[in-house]
PDB file of N, CA and C in Angstrom:
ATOM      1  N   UNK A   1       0.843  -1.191   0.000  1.00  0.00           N
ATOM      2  CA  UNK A   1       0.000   0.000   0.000  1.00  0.00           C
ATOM      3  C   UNK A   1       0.881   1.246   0.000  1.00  0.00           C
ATOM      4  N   UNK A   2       0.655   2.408  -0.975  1.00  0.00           N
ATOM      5  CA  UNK A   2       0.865   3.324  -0.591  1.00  0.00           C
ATOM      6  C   UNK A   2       0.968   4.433   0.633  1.00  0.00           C
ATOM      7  N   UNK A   3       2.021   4.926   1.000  1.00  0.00           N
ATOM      8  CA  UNK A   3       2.412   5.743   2.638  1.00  0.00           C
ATOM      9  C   UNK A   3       1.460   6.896   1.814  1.00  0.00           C
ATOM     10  N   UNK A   4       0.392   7.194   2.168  1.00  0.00           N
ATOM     11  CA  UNK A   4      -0.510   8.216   1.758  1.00  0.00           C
ATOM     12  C   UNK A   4       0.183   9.993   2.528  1.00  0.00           C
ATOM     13  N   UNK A   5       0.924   9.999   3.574  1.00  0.00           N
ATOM     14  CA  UNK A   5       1.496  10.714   3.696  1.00  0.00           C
ATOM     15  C   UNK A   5       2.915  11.485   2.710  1.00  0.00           C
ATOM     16  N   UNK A   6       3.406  10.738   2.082  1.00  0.00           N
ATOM     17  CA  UNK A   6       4.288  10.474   1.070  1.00  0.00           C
ATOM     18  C   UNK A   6       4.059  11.208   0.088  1.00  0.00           C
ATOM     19  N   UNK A   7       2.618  10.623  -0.385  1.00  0.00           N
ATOM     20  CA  UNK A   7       1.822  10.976  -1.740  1.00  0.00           C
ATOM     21  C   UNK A   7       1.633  12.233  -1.379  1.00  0.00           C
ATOM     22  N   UNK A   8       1.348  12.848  -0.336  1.00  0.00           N
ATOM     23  CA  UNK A   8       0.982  14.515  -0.515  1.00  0.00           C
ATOM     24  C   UNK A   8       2.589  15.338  -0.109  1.00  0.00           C
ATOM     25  N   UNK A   9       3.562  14.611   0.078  1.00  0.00           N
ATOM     26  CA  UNK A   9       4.661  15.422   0.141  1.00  0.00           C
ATOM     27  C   UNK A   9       5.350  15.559  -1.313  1.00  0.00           C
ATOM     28  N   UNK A  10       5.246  14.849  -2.145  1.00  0.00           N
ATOM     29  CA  UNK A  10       5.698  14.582  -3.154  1.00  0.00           C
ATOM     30  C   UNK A  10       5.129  15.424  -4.125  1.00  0.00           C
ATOM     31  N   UNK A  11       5.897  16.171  -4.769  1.00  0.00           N
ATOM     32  CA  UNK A  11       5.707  17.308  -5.855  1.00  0.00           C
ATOM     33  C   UNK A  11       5.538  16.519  -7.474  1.00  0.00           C
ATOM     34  N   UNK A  12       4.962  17.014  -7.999  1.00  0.00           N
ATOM     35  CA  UNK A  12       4.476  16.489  -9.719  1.00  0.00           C
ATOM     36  C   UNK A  12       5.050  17.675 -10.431  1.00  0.00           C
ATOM     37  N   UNK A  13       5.777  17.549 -11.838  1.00  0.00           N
ATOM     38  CA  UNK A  13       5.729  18.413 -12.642  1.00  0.00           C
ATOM     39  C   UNK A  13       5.803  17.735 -14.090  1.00  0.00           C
ATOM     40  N   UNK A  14       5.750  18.851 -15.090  1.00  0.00           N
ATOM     41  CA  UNK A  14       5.201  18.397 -16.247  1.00  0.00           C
ATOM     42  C   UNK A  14       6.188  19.793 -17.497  1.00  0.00           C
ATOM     43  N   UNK A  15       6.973  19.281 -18.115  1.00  0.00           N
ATOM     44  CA  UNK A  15       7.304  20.484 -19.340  1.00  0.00           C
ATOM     45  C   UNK A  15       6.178  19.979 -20.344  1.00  0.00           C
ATOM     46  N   UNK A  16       6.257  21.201 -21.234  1.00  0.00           N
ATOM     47  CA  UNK A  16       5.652  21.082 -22.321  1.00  0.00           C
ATOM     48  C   UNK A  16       6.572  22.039 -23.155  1.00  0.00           C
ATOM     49  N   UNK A  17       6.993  21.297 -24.419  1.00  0.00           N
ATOM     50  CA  UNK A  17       7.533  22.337 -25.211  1.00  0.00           C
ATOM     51  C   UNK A  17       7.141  21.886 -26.538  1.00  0.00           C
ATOM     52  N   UNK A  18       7.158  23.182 -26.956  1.00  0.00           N
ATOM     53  CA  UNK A  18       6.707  23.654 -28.743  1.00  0.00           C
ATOM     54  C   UNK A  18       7.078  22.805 -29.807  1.00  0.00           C
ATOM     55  N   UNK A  19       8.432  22.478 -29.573  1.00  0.00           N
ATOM     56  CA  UNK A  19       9.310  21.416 -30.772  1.00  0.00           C
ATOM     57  C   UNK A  19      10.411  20.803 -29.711  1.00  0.00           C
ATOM     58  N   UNK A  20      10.845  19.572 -30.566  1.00  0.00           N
ATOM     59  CA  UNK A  20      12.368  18.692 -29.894  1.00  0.00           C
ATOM     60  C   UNK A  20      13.384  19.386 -30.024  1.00  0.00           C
ATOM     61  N   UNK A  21      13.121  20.708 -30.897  1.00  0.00           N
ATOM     62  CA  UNK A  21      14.563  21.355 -30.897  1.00  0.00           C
ATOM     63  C   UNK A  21      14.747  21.963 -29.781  1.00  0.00           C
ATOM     64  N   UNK A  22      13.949  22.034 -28.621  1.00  0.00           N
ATOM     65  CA  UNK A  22      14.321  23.047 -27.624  1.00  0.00           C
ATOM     66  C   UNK A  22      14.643  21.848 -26.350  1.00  0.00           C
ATOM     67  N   UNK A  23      14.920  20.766 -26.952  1.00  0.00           N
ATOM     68  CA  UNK A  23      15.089  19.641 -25.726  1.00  0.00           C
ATOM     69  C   UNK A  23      16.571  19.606 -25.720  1.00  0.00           C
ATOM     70  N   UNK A  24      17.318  19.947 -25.090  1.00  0.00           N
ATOM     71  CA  UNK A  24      18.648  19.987 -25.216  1.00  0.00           C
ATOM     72  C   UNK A  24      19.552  18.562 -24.288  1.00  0.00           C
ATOM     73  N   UNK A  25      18.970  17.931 -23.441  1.00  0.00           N
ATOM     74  CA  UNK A  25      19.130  16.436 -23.420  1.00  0.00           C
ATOM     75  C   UNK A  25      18.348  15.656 -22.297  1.00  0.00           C
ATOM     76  N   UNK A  26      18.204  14.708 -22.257  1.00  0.00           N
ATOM     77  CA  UNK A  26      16.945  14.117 -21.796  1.00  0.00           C
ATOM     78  C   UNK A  26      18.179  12.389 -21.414  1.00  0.00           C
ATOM     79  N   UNK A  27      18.164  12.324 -20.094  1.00  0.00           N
ATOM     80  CA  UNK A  27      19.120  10.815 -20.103  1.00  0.00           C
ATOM     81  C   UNK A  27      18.083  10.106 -19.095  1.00  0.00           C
ATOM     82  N   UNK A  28      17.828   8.800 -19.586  1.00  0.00           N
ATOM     83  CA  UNK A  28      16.932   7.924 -18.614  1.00  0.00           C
ATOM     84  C   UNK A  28      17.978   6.461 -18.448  1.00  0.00           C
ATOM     85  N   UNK A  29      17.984   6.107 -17.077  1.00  0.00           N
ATOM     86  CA  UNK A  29      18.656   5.033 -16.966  1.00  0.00           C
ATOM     87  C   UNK A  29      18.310   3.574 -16.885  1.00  0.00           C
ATOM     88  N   UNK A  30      18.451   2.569 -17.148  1.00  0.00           N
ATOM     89  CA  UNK A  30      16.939   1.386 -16.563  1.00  0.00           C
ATOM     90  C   UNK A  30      17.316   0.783 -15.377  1.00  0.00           C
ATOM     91  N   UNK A  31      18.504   1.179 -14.717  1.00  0.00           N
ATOM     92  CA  UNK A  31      17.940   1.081 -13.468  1.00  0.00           C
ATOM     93  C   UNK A  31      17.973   1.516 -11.909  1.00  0.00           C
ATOM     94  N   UNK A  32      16.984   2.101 -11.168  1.00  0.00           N
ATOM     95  CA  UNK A  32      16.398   2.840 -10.300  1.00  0.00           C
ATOM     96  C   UNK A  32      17.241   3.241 -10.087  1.00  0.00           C
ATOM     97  N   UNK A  33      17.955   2.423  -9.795  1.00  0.00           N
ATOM     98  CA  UNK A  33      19.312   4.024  -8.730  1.00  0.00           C
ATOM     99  C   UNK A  33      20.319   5.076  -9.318  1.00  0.00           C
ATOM    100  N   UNK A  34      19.481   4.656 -10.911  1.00  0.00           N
ATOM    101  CA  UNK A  34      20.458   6.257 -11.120  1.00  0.00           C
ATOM    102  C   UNK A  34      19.378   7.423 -11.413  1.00  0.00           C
ATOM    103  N   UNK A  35      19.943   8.195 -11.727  1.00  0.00           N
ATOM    104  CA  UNK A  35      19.339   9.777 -11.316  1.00  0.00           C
ATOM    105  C   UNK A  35      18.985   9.921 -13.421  1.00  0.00           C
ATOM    106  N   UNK A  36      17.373  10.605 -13.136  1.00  0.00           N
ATOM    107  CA  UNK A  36      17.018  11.528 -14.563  1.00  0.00           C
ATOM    108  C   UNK A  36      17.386  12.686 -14.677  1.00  0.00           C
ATOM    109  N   UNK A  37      18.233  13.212 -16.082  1.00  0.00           N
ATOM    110  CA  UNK A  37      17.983  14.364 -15.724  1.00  0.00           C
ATOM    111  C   UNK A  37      17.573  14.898 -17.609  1.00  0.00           C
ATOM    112  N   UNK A  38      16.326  16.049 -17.534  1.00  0.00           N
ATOM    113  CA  UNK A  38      16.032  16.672 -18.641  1.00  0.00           C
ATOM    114  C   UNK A  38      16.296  17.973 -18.504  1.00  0.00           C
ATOM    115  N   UNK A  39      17.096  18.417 -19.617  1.00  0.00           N
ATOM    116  CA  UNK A  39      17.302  19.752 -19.680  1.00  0.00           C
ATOM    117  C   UNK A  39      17.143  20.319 -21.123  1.00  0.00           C
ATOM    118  N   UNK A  40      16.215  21.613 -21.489  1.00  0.00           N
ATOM    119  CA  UNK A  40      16.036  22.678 -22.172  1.00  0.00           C
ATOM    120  C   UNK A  40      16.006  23.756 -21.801  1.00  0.00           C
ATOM    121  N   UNK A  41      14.833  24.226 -22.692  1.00  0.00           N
ATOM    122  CA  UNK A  41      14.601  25.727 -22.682  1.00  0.00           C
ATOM    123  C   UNK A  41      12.993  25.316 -22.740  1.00  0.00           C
ATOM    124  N   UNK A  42      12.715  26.932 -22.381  1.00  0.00           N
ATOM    125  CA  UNK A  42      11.454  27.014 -22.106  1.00  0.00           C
ATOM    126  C   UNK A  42      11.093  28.553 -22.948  1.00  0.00           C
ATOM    127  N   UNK A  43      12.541  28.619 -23.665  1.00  0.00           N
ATOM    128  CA  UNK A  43      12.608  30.307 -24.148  1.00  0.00           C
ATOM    129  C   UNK A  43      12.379  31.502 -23.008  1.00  0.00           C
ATOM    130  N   UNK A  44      12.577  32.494 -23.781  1.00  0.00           N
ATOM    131  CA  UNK A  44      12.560  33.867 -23.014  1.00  0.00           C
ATOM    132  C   UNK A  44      10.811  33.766 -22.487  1.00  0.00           C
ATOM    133  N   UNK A  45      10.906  34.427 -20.759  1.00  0.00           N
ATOM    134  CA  UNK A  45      10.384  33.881 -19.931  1.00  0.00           C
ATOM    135  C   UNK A  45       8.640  35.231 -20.345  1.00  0.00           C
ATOM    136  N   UNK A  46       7.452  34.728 -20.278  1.00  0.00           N
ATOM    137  CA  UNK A  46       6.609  35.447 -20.704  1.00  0.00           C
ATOM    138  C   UNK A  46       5.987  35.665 -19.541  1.00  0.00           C
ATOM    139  N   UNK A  47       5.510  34.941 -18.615  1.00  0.00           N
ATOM    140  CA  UNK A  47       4.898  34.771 -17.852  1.00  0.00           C
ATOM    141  C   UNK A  47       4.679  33.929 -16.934  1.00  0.00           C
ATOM    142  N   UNK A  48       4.431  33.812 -15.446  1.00  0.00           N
ATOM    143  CA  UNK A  48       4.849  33.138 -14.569  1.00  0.00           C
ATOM    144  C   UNK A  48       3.545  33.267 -13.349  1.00  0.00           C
ATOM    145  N   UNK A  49       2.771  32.214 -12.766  1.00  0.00           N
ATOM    146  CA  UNK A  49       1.541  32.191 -11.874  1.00  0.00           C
ATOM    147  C   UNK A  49       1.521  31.131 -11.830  1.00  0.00           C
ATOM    148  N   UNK A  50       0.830  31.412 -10.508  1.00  0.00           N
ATOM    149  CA  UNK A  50       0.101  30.218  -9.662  1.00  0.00           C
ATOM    150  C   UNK A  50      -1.394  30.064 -10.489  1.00  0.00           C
ATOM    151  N   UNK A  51      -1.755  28.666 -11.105  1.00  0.00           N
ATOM    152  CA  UNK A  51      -2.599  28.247 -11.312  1.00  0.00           C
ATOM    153  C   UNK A  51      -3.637  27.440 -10.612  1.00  0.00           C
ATOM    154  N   UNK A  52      -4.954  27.237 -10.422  1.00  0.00           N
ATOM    155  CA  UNK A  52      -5.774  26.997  -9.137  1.00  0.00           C
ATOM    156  C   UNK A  52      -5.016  26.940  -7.994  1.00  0.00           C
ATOM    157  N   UNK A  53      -4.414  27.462  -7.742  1.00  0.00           N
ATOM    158  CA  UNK A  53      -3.716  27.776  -6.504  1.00  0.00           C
ATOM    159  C   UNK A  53      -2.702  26.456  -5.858  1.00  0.00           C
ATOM    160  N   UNK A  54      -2.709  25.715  -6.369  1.00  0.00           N
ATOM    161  CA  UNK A  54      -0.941  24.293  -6.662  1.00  0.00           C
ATOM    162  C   UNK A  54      -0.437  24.206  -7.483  1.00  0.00           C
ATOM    163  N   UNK A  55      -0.586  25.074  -8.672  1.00  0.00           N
ATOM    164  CA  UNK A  55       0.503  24.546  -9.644  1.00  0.00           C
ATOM    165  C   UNK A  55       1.176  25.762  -9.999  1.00  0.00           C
ATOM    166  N   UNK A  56       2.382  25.967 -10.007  1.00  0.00           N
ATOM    167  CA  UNK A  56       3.360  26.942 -10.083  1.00  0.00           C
ATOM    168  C   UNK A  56       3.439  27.037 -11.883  1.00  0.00           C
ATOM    169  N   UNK A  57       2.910  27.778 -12.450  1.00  0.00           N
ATOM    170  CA  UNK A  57       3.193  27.674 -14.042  1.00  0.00           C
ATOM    171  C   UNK A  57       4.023  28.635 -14.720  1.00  0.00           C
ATOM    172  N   UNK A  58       5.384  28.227 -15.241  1.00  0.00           N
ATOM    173  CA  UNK A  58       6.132  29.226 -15.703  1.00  0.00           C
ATOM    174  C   UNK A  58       5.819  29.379 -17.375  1.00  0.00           C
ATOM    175  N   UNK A  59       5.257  30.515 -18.315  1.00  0.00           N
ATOM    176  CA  UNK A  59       5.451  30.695 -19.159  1.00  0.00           C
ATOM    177  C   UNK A  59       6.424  30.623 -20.195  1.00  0.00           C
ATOM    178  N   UNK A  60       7.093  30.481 -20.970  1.00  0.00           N
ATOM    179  CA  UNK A  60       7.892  30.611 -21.614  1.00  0.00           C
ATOM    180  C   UNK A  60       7.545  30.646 -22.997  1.00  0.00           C
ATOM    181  N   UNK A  61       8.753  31.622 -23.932  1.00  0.00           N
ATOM    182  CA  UNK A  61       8.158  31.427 -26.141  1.00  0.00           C
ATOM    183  C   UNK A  61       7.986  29.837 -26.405  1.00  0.00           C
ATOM    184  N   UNK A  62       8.923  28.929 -25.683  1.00  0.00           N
ATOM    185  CA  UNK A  62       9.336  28.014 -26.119  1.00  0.00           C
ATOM    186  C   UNK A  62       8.669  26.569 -25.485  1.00  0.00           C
ATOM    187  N   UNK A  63       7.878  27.008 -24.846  1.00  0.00           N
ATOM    188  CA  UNK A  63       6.987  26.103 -23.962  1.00  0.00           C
ATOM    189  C   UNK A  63       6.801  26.306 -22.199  1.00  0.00           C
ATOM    190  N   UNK A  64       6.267  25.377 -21.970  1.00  0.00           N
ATOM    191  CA  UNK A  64       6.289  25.611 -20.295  1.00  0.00           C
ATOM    192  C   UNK A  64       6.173  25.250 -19.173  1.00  0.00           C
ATOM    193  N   UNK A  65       6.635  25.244 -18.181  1.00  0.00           N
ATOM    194  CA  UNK A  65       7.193  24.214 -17.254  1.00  0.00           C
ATOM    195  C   UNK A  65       5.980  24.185 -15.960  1.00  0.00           C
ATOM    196  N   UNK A  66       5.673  22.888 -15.299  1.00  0.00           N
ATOM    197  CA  UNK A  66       4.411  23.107 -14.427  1.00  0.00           C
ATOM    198  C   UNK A  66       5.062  22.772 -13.604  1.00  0.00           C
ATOM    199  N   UNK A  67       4.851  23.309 -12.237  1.00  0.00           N
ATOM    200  CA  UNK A  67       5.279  22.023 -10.554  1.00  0.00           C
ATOM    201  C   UNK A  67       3.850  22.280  -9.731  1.00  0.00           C
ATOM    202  N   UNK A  68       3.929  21.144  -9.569  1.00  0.00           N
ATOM    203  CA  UNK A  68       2.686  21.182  -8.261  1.00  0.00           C
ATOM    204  C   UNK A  68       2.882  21.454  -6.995  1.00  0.00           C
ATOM    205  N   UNK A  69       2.965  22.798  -6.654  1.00  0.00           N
ATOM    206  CA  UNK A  69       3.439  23.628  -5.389  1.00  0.00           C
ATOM    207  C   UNK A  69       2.619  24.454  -5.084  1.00  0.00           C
ATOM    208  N   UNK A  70       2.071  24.513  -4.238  1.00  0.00           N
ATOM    209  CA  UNK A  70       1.626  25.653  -3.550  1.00  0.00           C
ATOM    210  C   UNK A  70       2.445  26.994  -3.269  1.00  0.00           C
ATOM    211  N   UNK A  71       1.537  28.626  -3.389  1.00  0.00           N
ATOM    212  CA  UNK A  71       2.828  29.477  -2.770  1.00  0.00           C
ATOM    213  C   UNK A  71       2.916  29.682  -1.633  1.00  0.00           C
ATOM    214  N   UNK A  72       2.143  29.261  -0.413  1.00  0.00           N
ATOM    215  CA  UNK A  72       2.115  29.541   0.621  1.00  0.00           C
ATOM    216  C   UNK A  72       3.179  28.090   1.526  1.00  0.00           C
ATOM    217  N   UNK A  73       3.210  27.197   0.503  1.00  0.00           N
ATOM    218  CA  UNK A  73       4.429  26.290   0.556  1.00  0.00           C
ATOM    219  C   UNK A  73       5.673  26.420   0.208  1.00  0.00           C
ATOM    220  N   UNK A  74       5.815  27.532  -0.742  1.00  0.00           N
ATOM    221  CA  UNK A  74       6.844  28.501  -1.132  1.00  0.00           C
ATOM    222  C   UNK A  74       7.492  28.991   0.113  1.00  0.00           C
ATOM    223  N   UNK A  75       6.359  30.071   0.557  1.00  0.00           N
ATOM    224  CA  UNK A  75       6.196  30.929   1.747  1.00  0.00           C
ATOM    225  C   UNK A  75       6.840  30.202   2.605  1.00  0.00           C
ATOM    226  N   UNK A  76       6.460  29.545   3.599  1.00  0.00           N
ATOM    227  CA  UNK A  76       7.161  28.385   4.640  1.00  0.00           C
ATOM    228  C   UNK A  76       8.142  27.754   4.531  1.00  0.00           C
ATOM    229  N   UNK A  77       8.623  27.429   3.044  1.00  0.00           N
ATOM    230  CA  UNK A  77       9.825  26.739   3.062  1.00  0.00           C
ATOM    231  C   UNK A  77      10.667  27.826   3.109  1.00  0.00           C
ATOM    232  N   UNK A  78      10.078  29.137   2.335  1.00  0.00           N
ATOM    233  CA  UNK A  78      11.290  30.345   2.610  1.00  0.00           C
ATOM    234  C   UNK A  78      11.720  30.915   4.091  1.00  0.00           C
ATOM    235  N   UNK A  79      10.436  30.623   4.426  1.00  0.00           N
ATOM    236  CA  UNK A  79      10.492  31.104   6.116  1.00  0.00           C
ATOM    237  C   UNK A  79      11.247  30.659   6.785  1.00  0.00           C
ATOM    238  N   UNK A  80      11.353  29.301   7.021  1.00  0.00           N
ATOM    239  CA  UNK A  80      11.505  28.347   7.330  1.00  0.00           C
ATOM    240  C   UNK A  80      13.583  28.162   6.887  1.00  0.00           C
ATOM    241  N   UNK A  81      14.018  28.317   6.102  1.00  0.00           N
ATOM    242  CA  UNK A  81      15.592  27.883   5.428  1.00  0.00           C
ATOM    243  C   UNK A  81      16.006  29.414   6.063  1.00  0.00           C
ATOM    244  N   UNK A  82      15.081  30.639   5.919  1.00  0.00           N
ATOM    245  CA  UNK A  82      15.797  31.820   6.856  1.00  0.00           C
ATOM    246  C   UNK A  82      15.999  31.517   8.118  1.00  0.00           C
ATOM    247  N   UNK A  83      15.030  31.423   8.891  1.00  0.00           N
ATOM    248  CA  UNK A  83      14.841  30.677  10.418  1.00  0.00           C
ATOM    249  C   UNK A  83      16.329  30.053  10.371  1.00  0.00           C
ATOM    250  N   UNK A  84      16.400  28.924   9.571  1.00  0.00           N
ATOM    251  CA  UNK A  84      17.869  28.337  10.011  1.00  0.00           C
ATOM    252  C   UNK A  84      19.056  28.702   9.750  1.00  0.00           C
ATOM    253  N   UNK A  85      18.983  29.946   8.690  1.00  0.00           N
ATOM    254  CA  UNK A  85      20.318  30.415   8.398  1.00  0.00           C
ATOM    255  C   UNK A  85      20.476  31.200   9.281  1.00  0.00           C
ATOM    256  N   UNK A  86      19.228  32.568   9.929  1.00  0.00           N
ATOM    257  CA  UNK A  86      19.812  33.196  11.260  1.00  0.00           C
ATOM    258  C   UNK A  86      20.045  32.273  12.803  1.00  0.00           C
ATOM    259  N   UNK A  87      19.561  30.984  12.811  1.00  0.00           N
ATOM    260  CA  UNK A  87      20.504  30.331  13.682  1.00  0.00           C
ATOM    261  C   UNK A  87      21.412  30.039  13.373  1.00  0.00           C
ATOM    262  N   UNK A  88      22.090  29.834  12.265  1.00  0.00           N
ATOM    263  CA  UNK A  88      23.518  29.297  12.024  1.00  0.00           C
ATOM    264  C   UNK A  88      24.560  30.403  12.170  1.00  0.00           C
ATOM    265  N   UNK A  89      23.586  31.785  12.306  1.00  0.00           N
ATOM    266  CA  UNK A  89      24.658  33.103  11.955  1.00  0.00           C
ATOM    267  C   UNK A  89      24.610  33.390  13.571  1.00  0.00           C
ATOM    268  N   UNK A  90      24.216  32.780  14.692  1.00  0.00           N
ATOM    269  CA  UNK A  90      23.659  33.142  15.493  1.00  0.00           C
ATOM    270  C   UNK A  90      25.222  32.224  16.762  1.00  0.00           C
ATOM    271  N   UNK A  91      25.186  30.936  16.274  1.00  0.00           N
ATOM    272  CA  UNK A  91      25.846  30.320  16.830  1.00  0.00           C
ATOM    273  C   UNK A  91      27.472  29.952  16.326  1.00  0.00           C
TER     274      UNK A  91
END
């Protein structure tokens, strides 16, 4: 069974782009323990919002990139990594 706690910590995202020419490399491994990584463009940046209020949507000419984040999860994690850097500046 799925750790249903898990499932809501766990972020989703999704590119979408215009053509393969803007995929600049894409490596998949077959097996688990190595790491994906895709990298392009998304072109010069047009526009950038929170969509129904979890999905972080960045615009771009060239297509566009989704994460399923909240900003008030933004908010807290920013809060939150300051919190520990002024304790670290602290001690």
């Amino acid at each position: 069974m799925v750790n249903e706690k898990a499932m809501e910590e766990e972020r989703s995202f999704s590119i979408e782009l215009k053509s393969k020419v803007n995929l600049k490399n894409m490596t998949l491994n077959d097996r688990s323990q190595e790491n994906a990584v895709i990298e392009g463009t998304i072109g010069k940046l047009e526009h950038a919002e929170f969509v129904e209020d979890t999905v972080l949507e960045v615009q771009g000419m060239k297509g566009v990139l989704r994460i399923d984040i909240s900003e008030n999860e933004i908010k807290r994690k920013r809060a939150h990594a300051q919190d520990n850097a002024a304790k670290k500046e602290v001690n």
